[in-house]
N, C-alpha and C. Protein backbone atom coordinates (compact mmCIF):
# COMPACT_ATOMS: atom_id res chain seq x y z
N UNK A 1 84.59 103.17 126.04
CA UNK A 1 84.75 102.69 124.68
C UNK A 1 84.18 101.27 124.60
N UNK A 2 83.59 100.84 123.86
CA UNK A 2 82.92 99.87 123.22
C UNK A 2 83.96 98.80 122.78
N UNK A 3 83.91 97.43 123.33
CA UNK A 3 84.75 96.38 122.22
C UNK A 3 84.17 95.93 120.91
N UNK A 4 84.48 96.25 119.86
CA UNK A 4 84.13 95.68 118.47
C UNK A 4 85.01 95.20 117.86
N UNK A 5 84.76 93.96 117.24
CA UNK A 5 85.49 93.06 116.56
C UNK A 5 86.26 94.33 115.17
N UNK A 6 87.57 94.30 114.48
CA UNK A 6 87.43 95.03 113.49
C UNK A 6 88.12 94.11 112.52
N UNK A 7 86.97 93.93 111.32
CA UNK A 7 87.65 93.08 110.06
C UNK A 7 88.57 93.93 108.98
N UNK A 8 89.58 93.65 108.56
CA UNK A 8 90.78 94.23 107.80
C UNK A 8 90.64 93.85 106.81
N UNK A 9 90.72 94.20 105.36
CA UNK A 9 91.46 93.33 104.32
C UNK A 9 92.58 92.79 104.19
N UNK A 10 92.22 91.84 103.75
CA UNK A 10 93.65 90.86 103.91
C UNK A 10 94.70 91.40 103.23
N UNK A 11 94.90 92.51 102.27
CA UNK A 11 96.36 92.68 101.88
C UNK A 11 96.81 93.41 103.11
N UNK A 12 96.12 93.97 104.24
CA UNK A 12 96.97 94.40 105.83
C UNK A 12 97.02 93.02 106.54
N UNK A 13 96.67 91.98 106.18
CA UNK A 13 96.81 91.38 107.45
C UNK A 13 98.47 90.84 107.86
N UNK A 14 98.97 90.59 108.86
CA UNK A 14 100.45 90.41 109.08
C UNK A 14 100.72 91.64 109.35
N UNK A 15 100.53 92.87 109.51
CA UNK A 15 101.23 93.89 108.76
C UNK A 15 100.82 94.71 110.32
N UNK A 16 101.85 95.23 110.52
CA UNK A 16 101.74 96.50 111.82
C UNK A 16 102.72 97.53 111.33
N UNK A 17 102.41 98.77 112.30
CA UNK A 17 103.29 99.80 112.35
C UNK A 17 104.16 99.33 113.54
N UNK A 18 104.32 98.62 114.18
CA UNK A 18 105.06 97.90 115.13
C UNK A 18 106.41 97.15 114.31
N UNK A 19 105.83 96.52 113.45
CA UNK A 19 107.10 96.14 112.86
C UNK A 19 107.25 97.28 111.48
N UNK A 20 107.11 98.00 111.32
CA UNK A 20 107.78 98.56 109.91
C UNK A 20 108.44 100.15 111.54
N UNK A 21 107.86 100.66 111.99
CA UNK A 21 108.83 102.08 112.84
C UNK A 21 110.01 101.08 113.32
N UNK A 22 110.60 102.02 114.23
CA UNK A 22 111.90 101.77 114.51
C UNK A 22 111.49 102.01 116.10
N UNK A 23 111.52 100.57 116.48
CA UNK A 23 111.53 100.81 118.56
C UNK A 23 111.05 101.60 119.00
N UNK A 24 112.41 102.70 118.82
CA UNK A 24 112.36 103.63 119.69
C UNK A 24 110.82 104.32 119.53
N UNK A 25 110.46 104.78 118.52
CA UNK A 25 109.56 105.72 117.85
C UNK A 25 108.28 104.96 118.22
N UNK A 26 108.22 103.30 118.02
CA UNK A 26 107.35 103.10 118.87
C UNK A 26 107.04 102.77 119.87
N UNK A 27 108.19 102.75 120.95
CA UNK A 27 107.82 102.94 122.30
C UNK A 27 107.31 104.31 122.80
N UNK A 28 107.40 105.14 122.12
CA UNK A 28 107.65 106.36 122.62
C UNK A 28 106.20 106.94 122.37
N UNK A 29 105.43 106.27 121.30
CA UNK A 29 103.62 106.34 120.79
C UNK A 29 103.43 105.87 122.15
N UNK A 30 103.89 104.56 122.12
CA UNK A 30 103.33 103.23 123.45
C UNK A 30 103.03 104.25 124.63
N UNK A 31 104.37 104.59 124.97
CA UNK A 31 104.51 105.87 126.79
C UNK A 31 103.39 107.27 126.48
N UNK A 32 103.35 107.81 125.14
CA UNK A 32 102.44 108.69 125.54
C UNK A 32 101.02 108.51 125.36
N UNK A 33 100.55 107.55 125.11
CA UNK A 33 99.23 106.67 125.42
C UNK A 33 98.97 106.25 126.73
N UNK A 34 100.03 105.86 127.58
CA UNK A 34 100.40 105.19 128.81
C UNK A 34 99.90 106.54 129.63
N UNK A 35 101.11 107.74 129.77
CA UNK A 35 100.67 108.55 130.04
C UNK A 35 99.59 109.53 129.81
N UNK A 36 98.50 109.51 129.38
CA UNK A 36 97.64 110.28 128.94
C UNK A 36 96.65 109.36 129.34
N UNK A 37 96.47 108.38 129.21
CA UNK A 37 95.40 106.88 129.61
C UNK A 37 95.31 106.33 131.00
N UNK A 38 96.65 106.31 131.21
CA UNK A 38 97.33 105.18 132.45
C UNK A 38 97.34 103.56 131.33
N UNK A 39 98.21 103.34 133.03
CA UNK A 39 98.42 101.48 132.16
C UNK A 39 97.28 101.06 132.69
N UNK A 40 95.87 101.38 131.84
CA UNK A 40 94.98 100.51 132.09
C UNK A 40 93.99 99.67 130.25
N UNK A 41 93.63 99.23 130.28
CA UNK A 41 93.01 98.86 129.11
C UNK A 41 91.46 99.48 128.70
N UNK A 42 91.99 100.37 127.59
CA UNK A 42 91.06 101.17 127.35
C UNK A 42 89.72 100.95 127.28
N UNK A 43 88.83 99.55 127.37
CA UNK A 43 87.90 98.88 126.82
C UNK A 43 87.40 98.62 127.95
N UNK A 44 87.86 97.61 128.93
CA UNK A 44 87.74 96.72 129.82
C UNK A 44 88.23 97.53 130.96
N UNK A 45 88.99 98.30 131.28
CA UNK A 45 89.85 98.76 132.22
C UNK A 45 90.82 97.91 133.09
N UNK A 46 91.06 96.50 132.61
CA UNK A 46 92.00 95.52 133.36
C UNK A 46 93.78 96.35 133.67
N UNK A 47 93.99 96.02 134.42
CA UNK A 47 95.58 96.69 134.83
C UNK A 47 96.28 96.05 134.89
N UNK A 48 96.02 94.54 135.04
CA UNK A 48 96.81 93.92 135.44
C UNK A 48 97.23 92.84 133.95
N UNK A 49 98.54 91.94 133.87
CA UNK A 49 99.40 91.51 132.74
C UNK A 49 99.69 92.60 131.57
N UNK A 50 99.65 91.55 130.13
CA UNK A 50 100.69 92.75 129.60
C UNK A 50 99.36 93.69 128.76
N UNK A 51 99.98 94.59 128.41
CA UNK A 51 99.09 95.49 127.77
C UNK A 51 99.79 95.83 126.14
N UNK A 52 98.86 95.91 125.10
CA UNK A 52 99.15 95.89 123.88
C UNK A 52 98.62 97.06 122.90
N UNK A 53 99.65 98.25 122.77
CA UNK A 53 99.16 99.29 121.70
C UNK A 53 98.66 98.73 120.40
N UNK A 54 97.28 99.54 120.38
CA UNK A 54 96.57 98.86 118.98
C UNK A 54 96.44 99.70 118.15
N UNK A 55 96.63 99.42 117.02
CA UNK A 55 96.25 100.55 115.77
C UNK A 55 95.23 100.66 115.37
N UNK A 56 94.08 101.87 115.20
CA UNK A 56 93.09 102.28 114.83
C UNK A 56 92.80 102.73 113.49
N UNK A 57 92.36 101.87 112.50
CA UNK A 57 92.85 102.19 110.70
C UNK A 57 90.89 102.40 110.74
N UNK A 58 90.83 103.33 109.54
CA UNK A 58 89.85 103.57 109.17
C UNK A 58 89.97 102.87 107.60
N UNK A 59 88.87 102.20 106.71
CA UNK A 59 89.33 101.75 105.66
C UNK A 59 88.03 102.23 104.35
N UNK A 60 88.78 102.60 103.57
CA UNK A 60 88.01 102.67 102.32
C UNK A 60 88.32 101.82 101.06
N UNK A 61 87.14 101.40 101.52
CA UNK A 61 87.34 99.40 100.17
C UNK A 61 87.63 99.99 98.93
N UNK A 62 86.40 101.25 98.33
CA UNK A 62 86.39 101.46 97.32
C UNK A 62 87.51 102.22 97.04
N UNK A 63 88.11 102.73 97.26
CA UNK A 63 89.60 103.47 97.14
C UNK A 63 90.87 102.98 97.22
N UNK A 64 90.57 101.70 98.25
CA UNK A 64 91.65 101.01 98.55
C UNK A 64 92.68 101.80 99.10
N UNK A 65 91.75 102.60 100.14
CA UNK A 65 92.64 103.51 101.38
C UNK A 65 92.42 103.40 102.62
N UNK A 66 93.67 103.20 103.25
CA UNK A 66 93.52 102.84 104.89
C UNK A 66 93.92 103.88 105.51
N UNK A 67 93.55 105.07 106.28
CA UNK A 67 94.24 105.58 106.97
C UNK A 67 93.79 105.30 108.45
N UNK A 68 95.66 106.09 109.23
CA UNK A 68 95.89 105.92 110.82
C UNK A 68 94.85 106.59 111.64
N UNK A 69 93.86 106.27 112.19
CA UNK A 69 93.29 107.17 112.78
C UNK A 69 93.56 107.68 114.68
N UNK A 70 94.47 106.61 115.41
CA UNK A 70 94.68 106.73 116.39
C UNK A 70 95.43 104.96 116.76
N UNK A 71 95.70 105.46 118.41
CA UNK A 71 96.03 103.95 118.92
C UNK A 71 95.12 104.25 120.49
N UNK A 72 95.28 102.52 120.65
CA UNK A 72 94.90 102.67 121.78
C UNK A 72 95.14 100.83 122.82
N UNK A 73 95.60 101.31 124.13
CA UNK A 73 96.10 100.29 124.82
C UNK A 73 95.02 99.49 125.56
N UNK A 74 95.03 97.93 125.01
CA UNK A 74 94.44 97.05 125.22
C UNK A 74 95.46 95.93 126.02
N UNK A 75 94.56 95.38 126.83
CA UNK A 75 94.56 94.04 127.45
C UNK A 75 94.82 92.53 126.37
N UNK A 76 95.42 91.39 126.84
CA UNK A 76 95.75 90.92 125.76
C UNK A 76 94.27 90.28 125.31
N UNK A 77 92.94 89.97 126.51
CA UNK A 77 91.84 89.49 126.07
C UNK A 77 91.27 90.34 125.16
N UNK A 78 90.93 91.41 125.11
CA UNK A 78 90.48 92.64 124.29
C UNK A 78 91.35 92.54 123.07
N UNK A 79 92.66 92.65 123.46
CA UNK A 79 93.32 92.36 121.74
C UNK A 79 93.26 91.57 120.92
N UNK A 80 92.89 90.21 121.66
CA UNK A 80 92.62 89.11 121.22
C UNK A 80 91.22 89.56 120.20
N UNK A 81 90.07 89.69 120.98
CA UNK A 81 88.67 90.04 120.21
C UNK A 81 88.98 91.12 119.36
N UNK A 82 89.88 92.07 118.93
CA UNK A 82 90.15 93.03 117.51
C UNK A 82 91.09 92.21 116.93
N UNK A 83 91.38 91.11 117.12
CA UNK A 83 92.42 90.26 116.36
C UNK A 83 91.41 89.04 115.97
N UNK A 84 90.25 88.87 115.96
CA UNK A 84 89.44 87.30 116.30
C UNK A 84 90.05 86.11 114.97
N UNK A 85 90.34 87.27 113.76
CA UNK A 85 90.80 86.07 112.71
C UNK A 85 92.47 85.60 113.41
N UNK A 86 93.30 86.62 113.71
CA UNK A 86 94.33 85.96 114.22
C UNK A 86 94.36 85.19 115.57
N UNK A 87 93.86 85.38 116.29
CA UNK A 87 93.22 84.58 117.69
C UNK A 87 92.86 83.25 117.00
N UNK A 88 92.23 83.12 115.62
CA UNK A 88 91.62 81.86 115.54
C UNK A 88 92.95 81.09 115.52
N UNK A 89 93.69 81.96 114.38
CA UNK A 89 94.94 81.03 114.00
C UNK A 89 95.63 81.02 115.06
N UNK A 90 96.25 81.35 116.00
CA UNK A 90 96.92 81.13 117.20
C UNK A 90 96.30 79.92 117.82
N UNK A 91 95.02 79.96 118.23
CA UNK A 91 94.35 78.99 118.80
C UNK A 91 94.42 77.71 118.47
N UNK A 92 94.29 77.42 116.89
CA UNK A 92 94.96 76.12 116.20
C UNK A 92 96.36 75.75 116.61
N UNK A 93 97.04 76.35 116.59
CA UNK A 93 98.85 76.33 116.66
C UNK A 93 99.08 76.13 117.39
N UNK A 94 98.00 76.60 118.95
CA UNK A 94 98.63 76.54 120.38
C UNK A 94 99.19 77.63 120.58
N UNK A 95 99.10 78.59 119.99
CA UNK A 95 100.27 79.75 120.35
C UNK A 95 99.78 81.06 120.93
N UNK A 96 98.10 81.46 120.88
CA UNK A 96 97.72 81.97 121.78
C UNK A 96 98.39 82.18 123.33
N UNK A 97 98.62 83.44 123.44
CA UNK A 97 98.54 83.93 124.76
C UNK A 97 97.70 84.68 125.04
N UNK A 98 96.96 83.94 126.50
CA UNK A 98 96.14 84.89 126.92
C UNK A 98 96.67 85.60 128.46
């Protein structure tokens, strides 16, 4: 798989299925990605620190429709580069983790 930056419209930005499911439901996406993948980072293949389920939205401007198209487990450098507008803002703040 290819790393590409992915730009959102801003009425998603802030916004995950991480915080609107309930834990359990998304740990349980998280483990069967894990298992089916391994704990490795789908992009890069790094194994090692933490690893971060990403959401895969397909978007239609003119409709103003986003749908789920998949997830997939990234490294926090890789998450960082599909996050680059939020990476920027972390980076100001200091609050980046890499």
């Amino acid at each position: 798989m290819k790393l590409e930056v992915e730009l959102v419209p801003s009425t998603v930005w802030f916004s995950s299925l991480h915080d609107l499911l309930p834990r359990k439901v998304w740990d349980n996406i998280r483990n069967e990605i894990i298992q089916k993948n391994g704990r490795k980072c789908q992009i890069c293949g790094e194994v090692e620190g933490g690893m971060n389920l990403h959401e895969i939205w397909k978007y239609d401007d003119a409709k103003h429709i986003q749908t789920l198209e998949g997830f997939i487990l990234l490294c926090n450098m890789c998450h960082h580069v599909k996050h680059i507008g939020l990476a920027g803002i972390l980076a100001k703040t200091r609050k980046a983790r890499l």
